[in-house]
C-alpha atoms as a PDB file:
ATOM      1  CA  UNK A   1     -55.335  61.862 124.493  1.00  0.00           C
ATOM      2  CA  UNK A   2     -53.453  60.607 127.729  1.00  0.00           C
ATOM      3  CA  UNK A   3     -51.682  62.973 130.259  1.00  0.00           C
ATOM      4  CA  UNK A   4     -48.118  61.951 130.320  1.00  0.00           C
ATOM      5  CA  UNK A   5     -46.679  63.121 133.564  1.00  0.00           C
ATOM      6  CA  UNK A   6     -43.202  63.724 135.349  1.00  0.00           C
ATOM      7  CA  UNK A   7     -44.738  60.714 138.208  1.00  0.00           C
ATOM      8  CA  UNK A   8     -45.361  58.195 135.689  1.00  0.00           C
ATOM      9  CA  UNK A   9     -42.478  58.715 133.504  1.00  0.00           C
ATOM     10  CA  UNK A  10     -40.675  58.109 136.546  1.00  0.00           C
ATOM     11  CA  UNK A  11     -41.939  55.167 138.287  1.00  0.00           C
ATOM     12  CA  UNK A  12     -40.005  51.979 138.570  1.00  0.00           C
ATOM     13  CA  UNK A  13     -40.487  49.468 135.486  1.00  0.00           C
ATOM     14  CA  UNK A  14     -42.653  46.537 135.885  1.00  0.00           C
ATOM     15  CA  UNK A  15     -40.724  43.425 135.773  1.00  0.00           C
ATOM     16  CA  UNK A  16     -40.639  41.000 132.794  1.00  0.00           C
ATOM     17  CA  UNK A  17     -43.129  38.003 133.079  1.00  0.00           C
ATOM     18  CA  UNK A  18     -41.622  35.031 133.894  1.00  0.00           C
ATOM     19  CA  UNK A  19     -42.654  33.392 130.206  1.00  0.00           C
ATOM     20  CA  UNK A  20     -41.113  36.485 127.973  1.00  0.00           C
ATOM     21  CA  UNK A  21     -43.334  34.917 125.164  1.00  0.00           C
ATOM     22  CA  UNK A  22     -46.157  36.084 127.288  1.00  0.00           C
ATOM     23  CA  UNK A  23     -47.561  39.399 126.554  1.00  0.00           C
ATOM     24  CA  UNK A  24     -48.810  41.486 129.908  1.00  0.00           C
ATOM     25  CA  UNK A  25     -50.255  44.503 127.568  1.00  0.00           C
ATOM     26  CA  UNK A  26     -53.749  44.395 126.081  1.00  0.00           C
ATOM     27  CA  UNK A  27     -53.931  46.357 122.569  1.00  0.00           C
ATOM     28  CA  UNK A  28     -55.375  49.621 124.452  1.00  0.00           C
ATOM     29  CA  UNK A  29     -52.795  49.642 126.486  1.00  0.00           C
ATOM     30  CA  UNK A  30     -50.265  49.932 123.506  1.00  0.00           C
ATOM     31  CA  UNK A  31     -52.274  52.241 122.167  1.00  0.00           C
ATOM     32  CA  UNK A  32     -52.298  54.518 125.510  1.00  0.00           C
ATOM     33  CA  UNK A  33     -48.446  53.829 125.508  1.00  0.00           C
ATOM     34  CA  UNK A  34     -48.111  54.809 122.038  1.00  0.00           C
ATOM     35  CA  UNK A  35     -50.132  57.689 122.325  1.00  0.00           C
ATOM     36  CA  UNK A  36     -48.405  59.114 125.822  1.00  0.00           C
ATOM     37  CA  UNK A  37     -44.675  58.777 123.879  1.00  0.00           C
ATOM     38  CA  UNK A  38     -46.355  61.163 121.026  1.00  0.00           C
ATOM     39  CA  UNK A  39     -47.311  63.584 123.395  1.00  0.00           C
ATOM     40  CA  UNK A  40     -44.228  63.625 125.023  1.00  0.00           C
ATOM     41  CA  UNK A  41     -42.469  63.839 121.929  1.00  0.00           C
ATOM     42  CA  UNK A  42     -44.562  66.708 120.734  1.00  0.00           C
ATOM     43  CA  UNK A  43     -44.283  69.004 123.818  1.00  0.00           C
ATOM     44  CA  UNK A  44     -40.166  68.120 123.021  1.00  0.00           C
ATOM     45  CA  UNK A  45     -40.723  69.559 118.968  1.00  0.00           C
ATOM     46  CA  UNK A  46     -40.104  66.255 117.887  1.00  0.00           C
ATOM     47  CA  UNK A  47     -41.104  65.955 114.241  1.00  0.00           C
ATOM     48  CA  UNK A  48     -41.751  62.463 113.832  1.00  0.00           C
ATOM     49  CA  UNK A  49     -41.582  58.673 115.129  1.00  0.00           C
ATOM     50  CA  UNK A  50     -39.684  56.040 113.540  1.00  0.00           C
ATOM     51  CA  UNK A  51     -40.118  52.283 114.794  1.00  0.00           C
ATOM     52  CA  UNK A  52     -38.495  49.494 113.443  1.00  0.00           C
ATOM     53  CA  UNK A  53     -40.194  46.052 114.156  1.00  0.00           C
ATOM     54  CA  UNK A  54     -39.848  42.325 113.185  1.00  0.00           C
ATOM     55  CA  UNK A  55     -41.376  41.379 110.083  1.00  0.00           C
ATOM     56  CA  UNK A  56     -42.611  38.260 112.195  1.00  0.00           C
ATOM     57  CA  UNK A  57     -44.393  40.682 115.112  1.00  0.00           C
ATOM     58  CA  UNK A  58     -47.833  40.804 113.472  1.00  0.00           C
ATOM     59  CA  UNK A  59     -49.448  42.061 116.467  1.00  0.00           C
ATOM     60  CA  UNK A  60     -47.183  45.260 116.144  1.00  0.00           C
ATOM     61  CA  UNK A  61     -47.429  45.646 112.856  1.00  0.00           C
ATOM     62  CA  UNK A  62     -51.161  46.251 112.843  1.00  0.00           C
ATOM     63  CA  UNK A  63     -51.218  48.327 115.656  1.00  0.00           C
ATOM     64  CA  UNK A  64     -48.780  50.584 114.111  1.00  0.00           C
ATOM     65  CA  UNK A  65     -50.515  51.048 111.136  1.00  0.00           C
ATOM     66  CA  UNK A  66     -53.911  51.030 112.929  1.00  0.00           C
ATOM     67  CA  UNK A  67     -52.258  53.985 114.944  1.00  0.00           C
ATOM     68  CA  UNK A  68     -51.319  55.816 111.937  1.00  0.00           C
ATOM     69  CA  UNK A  69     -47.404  55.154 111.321  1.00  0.00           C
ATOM     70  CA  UNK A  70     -46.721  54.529 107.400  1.00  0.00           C
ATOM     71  CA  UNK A  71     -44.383  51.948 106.517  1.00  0.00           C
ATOM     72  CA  UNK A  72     -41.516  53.945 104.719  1.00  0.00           C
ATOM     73  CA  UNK A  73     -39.333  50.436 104.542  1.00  0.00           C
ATOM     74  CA  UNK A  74     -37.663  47.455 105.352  1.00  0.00           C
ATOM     75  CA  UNK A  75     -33.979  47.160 106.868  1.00  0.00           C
ATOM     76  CA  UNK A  76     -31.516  44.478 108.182  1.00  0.00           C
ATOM     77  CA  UNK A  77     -30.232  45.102 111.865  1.00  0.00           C
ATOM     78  CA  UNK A  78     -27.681  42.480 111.767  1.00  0.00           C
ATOM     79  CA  UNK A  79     -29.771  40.029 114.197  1.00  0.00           C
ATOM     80  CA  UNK A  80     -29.968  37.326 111.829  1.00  0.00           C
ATOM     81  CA  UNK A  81     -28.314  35.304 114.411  1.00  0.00           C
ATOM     82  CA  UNK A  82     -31.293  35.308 115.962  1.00  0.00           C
ATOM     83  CA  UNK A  83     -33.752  34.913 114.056  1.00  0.00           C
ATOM     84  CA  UNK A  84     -34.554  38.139 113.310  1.00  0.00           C
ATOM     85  CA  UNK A  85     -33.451  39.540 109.536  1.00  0.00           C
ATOM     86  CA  UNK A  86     -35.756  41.573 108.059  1.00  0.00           C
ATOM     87  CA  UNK A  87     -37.302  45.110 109.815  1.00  0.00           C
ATOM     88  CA  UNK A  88     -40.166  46.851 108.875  1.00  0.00           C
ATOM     89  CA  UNK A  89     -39.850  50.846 108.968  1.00  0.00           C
ATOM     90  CA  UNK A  90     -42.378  52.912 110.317  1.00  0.00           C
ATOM     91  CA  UNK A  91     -42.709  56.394 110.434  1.00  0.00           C
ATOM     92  CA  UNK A  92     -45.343  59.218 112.320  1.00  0.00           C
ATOM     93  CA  UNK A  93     -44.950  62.844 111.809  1.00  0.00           C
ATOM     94  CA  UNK A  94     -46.306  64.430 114.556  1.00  0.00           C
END
């Protein structure tokens, strides 16, 4: 399990690439970052995670479910406009 510290909470966010299509994380590092925002929820009593994500984000899709978070659903977020109308619901209890 990853150490979450104070220091790396707080250091300055990387900037977007300059292609946004481009991705800059590899799938362990999504993992590590998924992992490090369950610890940090648990030492805040969080009971669970909830994620929404684009039906048409694949990528995310399995590595939520490869990480454990059960789809409970799907939702619209009103961003038809772009492209975006239906959400897949996620959940984690922790």
């Amino acid at each position: 399990m990853p150490v979450c510290t104070q220091k790396q909470r707080s250091r300055k966010q990387p900037s977007l690439p300059k292609n946004s299509n481009e991705s800059t994380l590899t799938p362990a590092g999504c993992r590590q970052m998924l992992a490090c925002a369950e610890q940090l929820a648990r030492a805040q009593s969080v009971r669970a995670i909830r994620l929404n994500v684009s039906d048409k984000n694949l990528p995310s899709v399995r590595l939520y479910e490869a990480c454990d978070y059960r789809y409970i659903g799907d939702a619209d977020l009103g961003l038809g406009a772009y492209g975006l109308t239906n959400f897949l619901l996620y959940e984690k209890g922790l």
